[in-house]
Protein backbone atom coordinates (compact mmCIF):
# COMPACT_ATOMS: atom_id res chain seq x y z
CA UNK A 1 22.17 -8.51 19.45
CA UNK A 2 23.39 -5.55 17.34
CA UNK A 3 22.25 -2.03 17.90
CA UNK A 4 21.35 -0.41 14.88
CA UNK A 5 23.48 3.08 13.82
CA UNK A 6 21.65 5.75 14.82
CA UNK A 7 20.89 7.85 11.04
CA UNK A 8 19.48 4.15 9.66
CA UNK A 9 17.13 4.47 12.77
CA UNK A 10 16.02 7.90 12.19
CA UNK A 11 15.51 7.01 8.40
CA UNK A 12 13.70 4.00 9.23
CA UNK A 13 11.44 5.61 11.97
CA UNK A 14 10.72 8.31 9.42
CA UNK A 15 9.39 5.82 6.92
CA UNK A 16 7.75 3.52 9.19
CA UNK A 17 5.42 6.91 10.66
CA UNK A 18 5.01 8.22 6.71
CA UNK A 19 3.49 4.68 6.05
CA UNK A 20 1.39 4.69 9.56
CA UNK A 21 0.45 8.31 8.25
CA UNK A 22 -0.90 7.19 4.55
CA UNK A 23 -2.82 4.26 6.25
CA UNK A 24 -4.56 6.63 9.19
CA UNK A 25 -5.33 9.23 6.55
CA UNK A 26 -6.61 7.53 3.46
CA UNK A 27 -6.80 3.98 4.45
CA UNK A 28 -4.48 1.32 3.05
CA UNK A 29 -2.34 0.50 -0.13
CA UNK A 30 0.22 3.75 0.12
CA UNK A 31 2.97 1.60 1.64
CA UNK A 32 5.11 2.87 -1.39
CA UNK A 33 5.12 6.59 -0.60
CA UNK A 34 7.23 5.75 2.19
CA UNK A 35 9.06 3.20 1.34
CA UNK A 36 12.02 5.34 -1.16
CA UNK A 37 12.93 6.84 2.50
CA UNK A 38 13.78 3.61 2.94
CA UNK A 39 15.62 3.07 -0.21
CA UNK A 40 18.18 5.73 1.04
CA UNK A 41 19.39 3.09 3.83
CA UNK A 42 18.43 -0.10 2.85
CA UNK A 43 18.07 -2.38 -0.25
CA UNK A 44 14.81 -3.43 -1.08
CA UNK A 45 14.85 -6.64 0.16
CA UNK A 46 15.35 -5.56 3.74
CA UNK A 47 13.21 -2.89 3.46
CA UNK A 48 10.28 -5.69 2.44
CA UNK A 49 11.76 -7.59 5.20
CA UNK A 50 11.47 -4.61 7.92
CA UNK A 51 7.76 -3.69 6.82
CA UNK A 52 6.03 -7.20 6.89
CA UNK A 53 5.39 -7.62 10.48
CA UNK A 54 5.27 -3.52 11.11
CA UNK A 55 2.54 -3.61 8.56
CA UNK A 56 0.32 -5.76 10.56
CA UNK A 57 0.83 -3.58 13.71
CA UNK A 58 -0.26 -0.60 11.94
CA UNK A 59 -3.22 -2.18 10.28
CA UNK A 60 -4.09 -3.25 14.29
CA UNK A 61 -3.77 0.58 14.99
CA UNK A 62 -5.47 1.90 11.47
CA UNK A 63 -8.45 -0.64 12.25
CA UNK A 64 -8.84 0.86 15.56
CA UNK A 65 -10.20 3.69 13.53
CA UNK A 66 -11.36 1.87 10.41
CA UNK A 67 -13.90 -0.54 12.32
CA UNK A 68 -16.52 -2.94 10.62
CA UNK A 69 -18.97 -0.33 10.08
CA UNK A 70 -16.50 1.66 7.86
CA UNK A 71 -16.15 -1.65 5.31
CA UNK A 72 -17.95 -2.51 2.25
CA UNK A 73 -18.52 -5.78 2.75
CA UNK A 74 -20.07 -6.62 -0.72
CA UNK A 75 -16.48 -5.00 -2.35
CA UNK A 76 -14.58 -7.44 0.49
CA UNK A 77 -16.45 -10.25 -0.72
CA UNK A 78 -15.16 -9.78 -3.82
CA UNK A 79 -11.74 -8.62 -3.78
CA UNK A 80 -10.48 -10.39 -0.93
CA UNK A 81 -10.42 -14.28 -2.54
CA UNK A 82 -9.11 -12.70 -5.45
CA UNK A 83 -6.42 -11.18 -3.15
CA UNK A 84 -5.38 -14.46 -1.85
CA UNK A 85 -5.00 -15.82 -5.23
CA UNK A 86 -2.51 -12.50 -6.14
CA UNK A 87 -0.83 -13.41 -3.04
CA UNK A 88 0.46 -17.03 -4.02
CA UNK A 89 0.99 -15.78 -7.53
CA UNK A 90 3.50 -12.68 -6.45
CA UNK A 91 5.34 -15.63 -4.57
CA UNK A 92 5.89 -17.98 -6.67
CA UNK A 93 6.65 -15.17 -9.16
CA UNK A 94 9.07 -13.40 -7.39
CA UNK A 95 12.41 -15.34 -8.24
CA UNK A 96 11.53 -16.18 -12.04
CA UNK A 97 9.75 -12.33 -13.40
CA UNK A 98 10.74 -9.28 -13.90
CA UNK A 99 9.39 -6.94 -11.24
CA UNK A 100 11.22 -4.30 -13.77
CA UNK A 101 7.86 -4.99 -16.56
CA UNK A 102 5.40 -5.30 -13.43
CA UNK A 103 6.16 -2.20 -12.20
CA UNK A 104 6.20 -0.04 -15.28
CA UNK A 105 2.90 -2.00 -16.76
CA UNK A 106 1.08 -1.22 -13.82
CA UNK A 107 2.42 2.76 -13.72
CA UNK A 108 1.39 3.39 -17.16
CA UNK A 109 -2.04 1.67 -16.69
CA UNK A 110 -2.42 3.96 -13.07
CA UNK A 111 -1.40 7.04 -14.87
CA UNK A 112 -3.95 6.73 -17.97
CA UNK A 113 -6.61 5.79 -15.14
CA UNK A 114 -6.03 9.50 -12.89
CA UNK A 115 -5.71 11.37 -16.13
CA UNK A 116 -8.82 10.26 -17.56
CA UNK A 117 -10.47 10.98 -14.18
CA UNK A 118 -9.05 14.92 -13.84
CA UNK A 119 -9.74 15.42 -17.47
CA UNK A 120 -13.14 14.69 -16.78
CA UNK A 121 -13.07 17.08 -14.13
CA UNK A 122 -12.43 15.33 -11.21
CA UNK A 123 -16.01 14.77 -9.84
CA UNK A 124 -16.95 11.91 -7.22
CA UNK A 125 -19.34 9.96 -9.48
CA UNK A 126 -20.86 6.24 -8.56
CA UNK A 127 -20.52 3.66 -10.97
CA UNK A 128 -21.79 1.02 -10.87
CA UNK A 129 -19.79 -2.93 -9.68
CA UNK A 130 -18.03 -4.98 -11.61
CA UNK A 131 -17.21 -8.25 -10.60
CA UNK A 132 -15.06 -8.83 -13.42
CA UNK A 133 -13.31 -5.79 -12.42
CA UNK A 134 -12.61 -7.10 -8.63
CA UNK A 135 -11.11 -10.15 -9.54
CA UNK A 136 -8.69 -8.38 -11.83
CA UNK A 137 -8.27 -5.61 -9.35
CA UNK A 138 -7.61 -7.99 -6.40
CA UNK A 139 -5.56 -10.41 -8.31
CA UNK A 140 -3.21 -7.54 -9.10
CA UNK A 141 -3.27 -6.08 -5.82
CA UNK A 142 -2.10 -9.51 -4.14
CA UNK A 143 0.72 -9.87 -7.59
CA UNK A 144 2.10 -5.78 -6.80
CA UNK A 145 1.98 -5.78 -3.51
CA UNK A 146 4.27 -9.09 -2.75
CA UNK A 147 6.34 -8.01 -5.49
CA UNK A 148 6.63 -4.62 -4.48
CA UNK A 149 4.64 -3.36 -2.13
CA UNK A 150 2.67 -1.33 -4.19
CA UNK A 151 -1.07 -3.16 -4.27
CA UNK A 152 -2.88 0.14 -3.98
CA UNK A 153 -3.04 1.13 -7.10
CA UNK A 154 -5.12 -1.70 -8.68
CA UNK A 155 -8.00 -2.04 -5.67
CA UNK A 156 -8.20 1.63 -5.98
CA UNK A 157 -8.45 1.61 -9.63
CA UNK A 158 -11.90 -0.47 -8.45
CA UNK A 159 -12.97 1.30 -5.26
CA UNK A 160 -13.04 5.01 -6.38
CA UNK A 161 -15.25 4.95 -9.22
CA UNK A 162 -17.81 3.37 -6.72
CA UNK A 163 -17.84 7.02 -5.23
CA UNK A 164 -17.87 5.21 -1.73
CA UNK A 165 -18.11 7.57 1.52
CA UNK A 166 -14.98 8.44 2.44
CA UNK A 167 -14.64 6.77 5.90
CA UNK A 168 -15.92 3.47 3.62
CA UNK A 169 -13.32 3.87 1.23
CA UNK A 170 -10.27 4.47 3.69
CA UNK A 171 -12.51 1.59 6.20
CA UNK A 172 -12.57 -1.23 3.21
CA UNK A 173 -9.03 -0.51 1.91
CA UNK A 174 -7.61 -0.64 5.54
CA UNK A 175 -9.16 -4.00 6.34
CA UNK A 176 -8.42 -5.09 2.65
CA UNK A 177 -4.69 -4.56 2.74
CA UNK A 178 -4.62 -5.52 6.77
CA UNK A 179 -6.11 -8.94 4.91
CA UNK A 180 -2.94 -9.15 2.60
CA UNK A 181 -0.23 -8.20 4.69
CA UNK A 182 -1.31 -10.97 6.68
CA UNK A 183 -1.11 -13.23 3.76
CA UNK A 184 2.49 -12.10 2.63
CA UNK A 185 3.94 -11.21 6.45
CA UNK A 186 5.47 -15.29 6.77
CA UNK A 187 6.29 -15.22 2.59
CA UNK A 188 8.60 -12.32 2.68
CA UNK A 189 10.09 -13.15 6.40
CA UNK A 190 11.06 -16.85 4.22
CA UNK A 191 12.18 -14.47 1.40
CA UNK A 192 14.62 -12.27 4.02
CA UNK A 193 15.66 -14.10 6.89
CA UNK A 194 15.83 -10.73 9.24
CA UNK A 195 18.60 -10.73 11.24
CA UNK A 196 18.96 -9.84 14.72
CA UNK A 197 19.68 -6.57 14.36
CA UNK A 198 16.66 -5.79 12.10
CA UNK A 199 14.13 -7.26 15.04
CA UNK A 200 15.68 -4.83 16.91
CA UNK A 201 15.25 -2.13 14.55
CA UNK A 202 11.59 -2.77 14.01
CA UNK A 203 11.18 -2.67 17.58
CA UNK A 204 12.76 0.45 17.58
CA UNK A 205 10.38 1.78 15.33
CA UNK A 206 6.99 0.23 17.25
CA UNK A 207 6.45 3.99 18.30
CA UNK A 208 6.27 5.96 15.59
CA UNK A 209 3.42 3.43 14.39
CA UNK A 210 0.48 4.82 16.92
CA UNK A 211 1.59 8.18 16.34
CA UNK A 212 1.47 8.13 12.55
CA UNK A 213 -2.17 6.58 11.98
CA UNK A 214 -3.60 9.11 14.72
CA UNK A 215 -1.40 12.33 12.55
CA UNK A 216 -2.91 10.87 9.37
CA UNK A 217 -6.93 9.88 11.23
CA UNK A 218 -7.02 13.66 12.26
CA UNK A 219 -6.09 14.69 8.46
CA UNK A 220 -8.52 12.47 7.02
CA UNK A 221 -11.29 13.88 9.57
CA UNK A 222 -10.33 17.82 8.09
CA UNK A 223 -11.20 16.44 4.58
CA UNK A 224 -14.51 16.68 3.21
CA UNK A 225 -15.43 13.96 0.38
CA UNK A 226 -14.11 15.58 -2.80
CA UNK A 227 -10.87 16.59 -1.35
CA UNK A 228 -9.98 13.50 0.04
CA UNK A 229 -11.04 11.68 -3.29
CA UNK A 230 -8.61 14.54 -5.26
CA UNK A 231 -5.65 13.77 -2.62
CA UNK A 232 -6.10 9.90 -3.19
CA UNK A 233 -5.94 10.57 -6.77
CA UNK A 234 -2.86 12.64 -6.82
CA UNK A 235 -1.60 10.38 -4.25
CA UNK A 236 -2.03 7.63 -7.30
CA UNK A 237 0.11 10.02 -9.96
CA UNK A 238 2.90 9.58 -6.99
CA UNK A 239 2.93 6.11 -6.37
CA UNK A 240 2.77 5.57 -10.07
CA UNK A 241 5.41 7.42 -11.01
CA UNK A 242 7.67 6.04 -8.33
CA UNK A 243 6.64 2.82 -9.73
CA UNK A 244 7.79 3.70 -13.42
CA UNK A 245 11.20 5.56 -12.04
CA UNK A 246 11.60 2.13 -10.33
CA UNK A 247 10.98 -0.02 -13.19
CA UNK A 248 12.85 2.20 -15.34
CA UNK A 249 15.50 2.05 -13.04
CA UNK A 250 15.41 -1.41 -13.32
CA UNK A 251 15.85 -1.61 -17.16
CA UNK A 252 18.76 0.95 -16.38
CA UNK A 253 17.02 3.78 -18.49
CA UNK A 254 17.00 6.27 -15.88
């Protein structure tokens, strides 16, 4: 069994706790603010490869926090068969589409969505459900985040202008995305094929996942409501623009 070098372990630690971070602070869906540390040792494919099962252990830990009472169940009910559906659609998807055109699509439409939301002064306002906008939102989530990781934007897109608590929001996107990283965990591993030396490396990296949801829970519990709705929002402008660098990347523009 190989041992892996010791500055891809460090990186790869260092992601793995950003991730467990994002997911004790705000919930779920920010997998892709740590995943360019990854980038700097590993191509994406491995990198999808490493995160699969680590993402279910940290949804165990984040849901130690994020317990029933935290979850909207009427925005579950919706979003999560939807979710499935996104799911088997990313698959199939994944050899045959250009994650290039996903990725910038979904930037540009994240981008218009915080802008319009800081123009108009960045209040926590309660709108009222959609159900035409959960299917769409969980559809997409499932499609973005087999593809790339990068679900949150869409079921946030849905969840924040419901103006939810803010242990509800970060509760029902936790035990939302725990839902679909248990849906694409056996996908990707078929997609991968880890070998021997990146088991060990996740293993390696089992520690740092405890430790980062507990960093982020003790964040989240400094916030009041309309800052952690104004970090989540900004967190959005990151993820999307990582998503358009990516996808313009991808068309070899940038």
């Amino acid at each position: 069994m190989g041992f892996p070098d010791p500055s891809l372990l460090l990186v790869a630690a260092f992601g793995v706790f950003i991730i467990a971070f994002m997911k004790g602070a705000f919930g779920g869906g920010l997998a892709i603010i740590g995943i360019p540390v990854l980038s700097v040792v590993m191509d994406p494919i491995t990198a999808g490869a490493l995160l699969a099962p680590l993402f279910i252990l940290m949804d165990v830990a984040a849901l130690y926090y994020w317990r029933p009472k935290t979850w909207s169940r009427i925005d579950l009910l919706l979003l999560l068969p939807s979710l499935a559906c996104g799911t088997a659609i990313g698959f199939l998807l994944m050899k045959i589409i250009d994650r290039s055109a996903i990725a910038v699509l979904i930037a540009l439409i994240t981008l218009a969505f915080t802008a319009l939301w800081f123009r108009g002064g960045g209040k926590v306002v309660q709108q009222p459900r959609s159900k035409i906008k959960a299917v769409l939102a969980g559809t997409a989530s499932g499609i973005t985040s087999m593809m790339a990781h990068s679900g949150g934007p869409p079921v946030a897109m849905y969840l924040l202008p419901l103006g939810l608590p803010k242990a509800v929001y970060a509760g029902t996107t936790s035990s939302f995305f725990a839902a679909g990283n248990l849906m694409k965990a056996v996908p990707w591993l078929m997609l991968a094929q880890p070998t021997s030396e990146l088991w060990t490396l996740m293993a390696l990296c089992l520690p740092f996942i405890p430790l980062g949801v507990w960093a982020g829970f003790q964040l989240h519990e400094r916030l009041d409501q309309k800052q952690l709705y104004r970090v989540c929002y900004g967190l959005l402008i990151v993820t999307s623009l990582k998503l358009l660098w990516d996808g313009l990347r991808g068309y070899g523009v940038i």
